[in-house]
Protein backbone atom coordinates (compact mmCIF):
# COMPACT_ATOMS: atom_id res chain seq x y z
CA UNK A 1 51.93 113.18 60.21
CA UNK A 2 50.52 109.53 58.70
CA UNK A 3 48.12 110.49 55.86
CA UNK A 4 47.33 113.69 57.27
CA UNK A 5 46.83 113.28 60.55
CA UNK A 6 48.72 113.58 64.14
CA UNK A 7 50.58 111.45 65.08
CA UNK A 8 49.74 110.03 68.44
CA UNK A 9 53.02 108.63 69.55
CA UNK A 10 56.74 110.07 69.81
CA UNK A 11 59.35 108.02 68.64
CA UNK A 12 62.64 109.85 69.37
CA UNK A 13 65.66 110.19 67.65
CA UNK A 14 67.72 108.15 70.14
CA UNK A 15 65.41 105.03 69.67
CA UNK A 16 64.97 105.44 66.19
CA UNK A 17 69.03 105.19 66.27
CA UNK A 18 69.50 102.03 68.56
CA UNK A 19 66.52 100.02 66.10
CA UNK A 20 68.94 101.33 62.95
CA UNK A 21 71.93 99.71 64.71
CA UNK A 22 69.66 96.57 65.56
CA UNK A 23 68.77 95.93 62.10
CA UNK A 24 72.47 96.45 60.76
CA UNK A 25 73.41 93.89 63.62
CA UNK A 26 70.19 91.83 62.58
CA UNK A 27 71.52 92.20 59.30
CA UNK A 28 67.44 92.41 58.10
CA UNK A 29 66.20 96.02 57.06
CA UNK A 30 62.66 94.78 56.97
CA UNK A 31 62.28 94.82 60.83
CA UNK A 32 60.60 97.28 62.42
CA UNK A 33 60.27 97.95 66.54
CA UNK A 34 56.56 96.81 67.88
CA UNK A 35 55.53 98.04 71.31
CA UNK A 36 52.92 96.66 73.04
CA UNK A 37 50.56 96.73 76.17
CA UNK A 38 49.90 93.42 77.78
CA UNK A 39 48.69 92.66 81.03
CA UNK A 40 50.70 91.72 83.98
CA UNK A 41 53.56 92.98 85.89
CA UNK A 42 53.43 94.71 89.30
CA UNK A 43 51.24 97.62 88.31
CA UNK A 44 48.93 95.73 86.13
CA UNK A 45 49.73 96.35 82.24
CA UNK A 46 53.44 96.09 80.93
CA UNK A 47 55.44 97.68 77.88
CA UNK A 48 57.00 94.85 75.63
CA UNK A 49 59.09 95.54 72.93
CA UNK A 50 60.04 93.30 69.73
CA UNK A 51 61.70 93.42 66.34
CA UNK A 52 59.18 91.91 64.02
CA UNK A 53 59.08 92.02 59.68
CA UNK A 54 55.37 92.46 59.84
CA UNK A 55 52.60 95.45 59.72
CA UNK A 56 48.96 93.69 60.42
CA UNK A 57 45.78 95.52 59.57
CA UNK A 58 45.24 98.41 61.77
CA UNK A 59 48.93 98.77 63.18
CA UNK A 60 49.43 102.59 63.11
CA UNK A 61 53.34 103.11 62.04
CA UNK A 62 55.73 106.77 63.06
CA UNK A 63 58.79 106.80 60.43
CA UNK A 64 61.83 108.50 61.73
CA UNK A 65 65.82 107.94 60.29
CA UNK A 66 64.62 105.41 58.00
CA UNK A 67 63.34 102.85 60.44
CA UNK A 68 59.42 102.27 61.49
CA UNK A 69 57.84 101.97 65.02
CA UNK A 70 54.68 99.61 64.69
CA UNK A 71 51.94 99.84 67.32
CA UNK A 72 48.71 97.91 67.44
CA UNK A 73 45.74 99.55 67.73
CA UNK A 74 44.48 98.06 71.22
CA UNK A 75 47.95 99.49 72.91
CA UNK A 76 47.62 102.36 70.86
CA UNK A 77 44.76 103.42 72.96
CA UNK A 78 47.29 103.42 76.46
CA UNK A 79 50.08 104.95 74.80
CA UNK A 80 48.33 108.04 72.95
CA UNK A 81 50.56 111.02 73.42
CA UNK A 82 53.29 109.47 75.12
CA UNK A 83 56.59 108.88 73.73
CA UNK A 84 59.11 105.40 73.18
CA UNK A 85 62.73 106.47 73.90
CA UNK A 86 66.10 104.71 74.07
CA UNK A 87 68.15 105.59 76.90
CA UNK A 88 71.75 104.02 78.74
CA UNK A 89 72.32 105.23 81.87
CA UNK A 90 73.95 103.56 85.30
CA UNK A 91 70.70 100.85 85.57
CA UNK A 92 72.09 99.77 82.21
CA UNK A 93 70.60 101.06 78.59
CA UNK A 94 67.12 99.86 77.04
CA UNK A 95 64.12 101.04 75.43
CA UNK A 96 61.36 102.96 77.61
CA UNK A 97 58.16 104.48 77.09
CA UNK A 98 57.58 107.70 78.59
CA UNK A 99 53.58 107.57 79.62
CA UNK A 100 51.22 110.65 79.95
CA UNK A 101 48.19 108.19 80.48
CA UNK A 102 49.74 105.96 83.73
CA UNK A 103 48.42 107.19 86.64
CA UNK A 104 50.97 104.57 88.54
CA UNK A 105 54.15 103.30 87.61
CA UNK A 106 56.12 100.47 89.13
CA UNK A 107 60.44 101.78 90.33
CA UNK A 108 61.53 99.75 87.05
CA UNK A 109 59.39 101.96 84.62
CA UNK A 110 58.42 98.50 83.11
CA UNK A 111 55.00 98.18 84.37
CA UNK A 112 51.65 100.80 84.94
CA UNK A 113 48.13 101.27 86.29
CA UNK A 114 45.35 103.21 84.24
């Protein structure tokens, strides 16, 4: 919960994990993970992903293992209910959102539709 209320986005253990790592490798534990929308890649809006030190106005923020996710409000709105995870698997390891709003999805998982 974020001063009492729901939180709209997941932000599992395994990511929370790899951004811990990052910032001991970063050696900076004022970073935090931003995720954002932005338009482009084959399906029309893209996930992007960045360590950054700073929480603007607005930015709604999900705590877990002692690091922060930051989201922006205007991305917010494409990501409510969905979840940003951290996986390695054979197609190699990276974060990844998982997406209840997409209707499509590009084969890379990198790129949607609305």
């Amino acid at each position: 919960m974020i001063n009492n209320q729901i939180i709209p986005l997941c932000f599992t253990d395994s990511a929370a994990s790899k951004v811990k790592n990052l910032l001991l490798y970063q050696k900076n534990s004022h970073l935090k993970l931003r995720v954002y929308i932005t338009g482009g890649g084959c399906s029309g809006f893209q996930y992007g992903f960045t360590l950054d030190d700073q929480i603007h106005v607005g930015d709604i923020t999900v705590e877990k293992l002692g690091v922060m996710l930051i989201v922006d409000p205007m991305s917010l709105q494409y990501l409510i209910g969905g979840s940003v995870d951290y996986v390695e698997n054979l197609e190699g390891s990276r974060f990844v959102v998982k997406n209840p709003n997409a209707k499509t999805t590009c084969s890379c998982g990198s790129s949607f539709n609305i």
